[in-house]
C-alpha atoms as a PDB file:
ATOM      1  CA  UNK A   1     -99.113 123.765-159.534  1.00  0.00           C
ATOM      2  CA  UNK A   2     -95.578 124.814-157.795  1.00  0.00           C
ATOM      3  CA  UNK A   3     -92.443 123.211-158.494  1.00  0.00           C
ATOM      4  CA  UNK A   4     -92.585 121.099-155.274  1.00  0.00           C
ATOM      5  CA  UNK A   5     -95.080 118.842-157.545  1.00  0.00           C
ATOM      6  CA  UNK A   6     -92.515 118.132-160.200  1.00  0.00           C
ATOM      7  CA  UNK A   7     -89.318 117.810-157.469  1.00  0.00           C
ATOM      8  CA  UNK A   8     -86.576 115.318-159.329  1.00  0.00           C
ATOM      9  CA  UNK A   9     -87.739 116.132-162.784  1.00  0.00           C
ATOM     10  CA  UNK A  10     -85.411 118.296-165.074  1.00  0.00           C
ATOM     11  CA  UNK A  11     -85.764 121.580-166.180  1.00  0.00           C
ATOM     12  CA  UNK A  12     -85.593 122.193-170.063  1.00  0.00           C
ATOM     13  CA  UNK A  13     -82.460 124.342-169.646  1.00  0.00           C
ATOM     14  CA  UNK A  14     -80.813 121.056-167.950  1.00  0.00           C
ATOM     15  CA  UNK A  15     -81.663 118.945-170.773  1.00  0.00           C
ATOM     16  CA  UNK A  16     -81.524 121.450-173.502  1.00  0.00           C
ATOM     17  CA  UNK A  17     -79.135 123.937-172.471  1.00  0.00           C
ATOM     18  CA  UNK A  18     -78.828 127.720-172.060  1.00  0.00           C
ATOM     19  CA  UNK A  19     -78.845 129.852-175.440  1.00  0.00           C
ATOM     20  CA  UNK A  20     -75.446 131.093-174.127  1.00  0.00           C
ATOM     21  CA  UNK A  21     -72.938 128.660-175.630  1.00  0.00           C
ATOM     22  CA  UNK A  22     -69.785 127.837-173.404  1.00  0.00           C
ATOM     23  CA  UNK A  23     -66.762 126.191-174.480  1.00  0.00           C
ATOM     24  CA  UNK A  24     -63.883 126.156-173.109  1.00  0.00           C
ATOM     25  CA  UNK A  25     -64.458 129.998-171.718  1.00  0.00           C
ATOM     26  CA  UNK A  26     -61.272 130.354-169.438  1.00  0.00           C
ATOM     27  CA  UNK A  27     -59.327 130.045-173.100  1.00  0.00           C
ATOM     28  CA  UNK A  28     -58.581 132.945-175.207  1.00  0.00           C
ATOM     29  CA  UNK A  29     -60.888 132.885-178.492  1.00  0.00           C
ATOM     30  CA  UNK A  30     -59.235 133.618-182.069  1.00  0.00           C
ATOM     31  CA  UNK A  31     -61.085 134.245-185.079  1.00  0.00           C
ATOM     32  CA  UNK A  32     -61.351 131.602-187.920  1.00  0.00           C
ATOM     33  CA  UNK A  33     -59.178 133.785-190.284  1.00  0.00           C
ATOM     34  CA  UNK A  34     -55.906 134.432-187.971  1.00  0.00           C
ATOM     35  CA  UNK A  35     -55.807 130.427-188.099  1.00  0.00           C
ATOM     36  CA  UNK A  36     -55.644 130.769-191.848  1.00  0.00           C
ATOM     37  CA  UNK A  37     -51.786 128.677-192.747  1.00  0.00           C
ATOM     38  CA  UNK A  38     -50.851 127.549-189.152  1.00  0.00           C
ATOM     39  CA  UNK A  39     -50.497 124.095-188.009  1.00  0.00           C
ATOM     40  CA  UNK A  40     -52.740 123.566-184.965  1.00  0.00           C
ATOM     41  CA  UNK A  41     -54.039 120.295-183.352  1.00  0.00           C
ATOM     42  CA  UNK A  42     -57.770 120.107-183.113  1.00  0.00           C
ATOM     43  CA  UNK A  43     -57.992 118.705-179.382  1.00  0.00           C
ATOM     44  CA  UNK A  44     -62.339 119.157-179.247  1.00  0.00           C
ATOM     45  CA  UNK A  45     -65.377 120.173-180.731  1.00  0.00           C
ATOM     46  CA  UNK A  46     -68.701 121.067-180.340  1.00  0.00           C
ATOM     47  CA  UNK A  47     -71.051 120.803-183.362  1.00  0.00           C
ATOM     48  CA  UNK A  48     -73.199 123.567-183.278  1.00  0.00           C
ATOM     49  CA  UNK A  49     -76.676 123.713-185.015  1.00  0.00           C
ATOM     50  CA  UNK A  50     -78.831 125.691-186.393  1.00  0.00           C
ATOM     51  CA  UNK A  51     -78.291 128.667-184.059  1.00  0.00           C
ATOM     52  CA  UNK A  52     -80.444 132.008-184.316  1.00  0.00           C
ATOM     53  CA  UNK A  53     -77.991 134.461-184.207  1.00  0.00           C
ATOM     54  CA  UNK A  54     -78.006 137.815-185.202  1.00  0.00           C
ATOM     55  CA  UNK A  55     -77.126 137.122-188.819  1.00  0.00           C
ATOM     56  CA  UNK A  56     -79.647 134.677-189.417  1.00  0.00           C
ATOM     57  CA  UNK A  57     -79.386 130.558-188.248  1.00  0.00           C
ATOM     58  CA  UNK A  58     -76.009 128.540-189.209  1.00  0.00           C
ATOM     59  CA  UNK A  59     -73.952 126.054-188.251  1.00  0.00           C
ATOM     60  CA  UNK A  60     -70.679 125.934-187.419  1.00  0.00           C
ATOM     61  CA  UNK A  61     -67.799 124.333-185.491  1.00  0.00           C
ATOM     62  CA  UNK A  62     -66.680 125.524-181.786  1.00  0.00           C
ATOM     63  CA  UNK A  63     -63.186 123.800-181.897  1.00  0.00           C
ATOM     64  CA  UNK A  64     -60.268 123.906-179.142  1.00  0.00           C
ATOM     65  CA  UNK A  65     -57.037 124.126-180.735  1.00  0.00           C
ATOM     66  CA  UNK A  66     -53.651 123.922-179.447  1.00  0.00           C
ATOM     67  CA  UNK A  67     -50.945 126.009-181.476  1.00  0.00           C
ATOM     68  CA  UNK A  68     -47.220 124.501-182.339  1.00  0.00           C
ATOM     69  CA  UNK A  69     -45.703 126.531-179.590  1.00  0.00           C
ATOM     70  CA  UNK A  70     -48.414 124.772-176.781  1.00  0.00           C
ATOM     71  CA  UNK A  71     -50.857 127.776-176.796  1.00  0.00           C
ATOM     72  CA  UNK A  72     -54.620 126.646-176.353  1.00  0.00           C
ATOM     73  CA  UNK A  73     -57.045 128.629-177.915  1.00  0.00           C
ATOM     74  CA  UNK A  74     -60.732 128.143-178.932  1.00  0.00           C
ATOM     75  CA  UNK A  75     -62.190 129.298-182.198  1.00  0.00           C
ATOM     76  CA  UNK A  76     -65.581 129.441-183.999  1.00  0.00           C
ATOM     77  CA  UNK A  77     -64.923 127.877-187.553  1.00  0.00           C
ATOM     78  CA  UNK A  78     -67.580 128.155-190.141  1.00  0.00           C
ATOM     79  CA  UNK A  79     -68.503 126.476-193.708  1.00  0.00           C
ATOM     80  CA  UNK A  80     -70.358 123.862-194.930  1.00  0.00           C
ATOM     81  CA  UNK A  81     -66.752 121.539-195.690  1.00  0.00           C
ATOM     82  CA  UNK A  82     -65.518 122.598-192.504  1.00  0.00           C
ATOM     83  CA  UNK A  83     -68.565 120.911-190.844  1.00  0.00           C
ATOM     84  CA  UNK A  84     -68.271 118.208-193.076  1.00  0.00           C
ATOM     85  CA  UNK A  85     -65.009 116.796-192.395  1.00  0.00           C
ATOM     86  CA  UNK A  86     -65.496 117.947-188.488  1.00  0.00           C
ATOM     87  CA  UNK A  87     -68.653 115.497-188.437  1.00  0.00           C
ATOM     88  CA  UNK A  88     -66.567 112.769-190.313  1.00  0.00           C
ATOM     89  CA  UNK A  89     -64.000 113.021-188.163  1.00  0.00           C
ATOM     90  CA  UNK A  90     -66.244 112.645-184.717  1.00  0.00           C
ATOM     91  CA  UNK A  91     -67.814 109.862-186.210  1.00  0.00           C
ATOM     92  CA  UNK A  92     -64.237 108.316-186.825  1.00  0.00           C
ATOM     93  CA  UNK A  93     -63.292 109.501-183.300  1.00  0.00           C
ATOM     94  CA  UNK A  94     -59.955 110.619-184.896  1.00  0.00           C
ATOM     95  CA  UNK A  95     -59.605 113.388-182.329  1.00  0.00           C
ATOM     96  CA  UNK A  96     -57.171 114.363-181.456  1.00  0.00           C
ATOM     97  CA  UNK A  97     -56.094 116.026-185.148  1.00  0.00           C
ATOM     98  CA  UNK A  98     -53.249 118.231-186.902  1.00  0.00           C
ATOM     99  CA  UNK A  99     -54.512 120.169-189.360  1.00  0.00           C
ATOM    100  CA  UNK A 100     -54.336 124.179-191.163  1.00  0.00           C
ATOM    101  CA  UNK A 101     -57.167 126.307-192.131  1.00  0.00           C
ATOM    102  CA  UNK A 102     -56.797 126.975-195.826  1.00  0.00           C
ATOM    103  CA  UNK A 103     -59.527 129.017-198.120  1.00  0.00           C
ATOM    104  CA  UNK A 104     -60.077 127.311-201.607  1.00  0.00           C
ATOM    105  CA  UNK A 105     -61.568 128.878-204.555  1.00  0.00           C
ATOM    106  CA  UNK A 106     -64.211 126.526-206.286  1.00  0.00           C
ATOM    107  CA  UNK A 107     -66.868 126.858-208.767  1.00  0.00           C
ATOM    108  CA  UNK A 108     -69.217 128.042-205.649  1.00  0.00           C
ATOM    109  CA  UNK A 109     -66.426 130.779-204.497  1.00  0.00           C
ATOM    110  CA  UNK A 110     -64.183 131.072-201.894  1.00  0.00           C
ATOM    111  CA  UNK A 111     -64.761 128.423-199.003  1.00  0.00           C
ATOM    112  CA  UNK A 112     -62.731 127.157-195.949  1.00  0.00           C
ATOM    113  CA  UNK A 113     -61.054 123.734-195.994  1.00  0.00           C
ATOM    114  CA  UNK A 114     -59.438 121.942-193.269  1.00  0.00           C
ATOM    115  CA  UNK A 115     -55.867 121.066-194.869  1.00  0.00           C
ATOM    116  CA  UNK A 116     -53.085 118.662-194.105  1.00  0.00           C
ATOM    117  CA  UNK A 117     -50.246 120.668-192.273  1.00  0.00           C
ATOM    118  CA  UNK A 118     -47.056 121.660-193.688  1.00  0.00           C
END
């Protein structure tokens, strides 16, 4: 069979996607930790999950984030309570948000924890 039998149906990678994730890419990306105590407004996500990556499969966040002085950025944030309160907030549709990246220590360790700005 050739593909002129299945002309006007989809492709997988249509419907599912490519394995290379794209978000925002004309942005400049910044890792989760220089975010750590700045006030930034979440402006969109992307719930990622279970991805195979190189360190095994997670889930995380791809968020674009605009910085007090107007600066848009995209970062890759990470943790189970970050994904938490990013799902909560989607199904709120509370977007766009202010927020800081904090790290709390619990009785499970360190984690990160989307914070009210100061």
């Amino acid at each position: 069979m050739t593909m002129e039998n299945f002309k006007g149906v989809k492709t997988i990678d249509q419907i599912l996607g490519k394995e290379k994730l794209e978000f925002y890419p004309d942005l400049e990306q910044w890792d989760q930790e220089a975010l750590m105590g700045v006030n930034f407004k979440i402006e969109a996500v992307k719930v990622v999950e279970d991805w195979d990556g190189r360190f095994g499969t997670s889930s995380f966040v791809l968020a674009k984030i605009q910085l007090s002085d107007g600066k848009e950025v995209t970062s890759l944030l990470g943790g189970k309570v970050v994904l938490k309160q990013v799902r909560k907030l989607l199904a709120m549709r509370a977007l766009p948000v202010v927020a800081m990246l904090n790290k709390v220590s619990g009785q499970m360790g360190e984690y990160f924890v989307l914070d009210k700005p100061c």
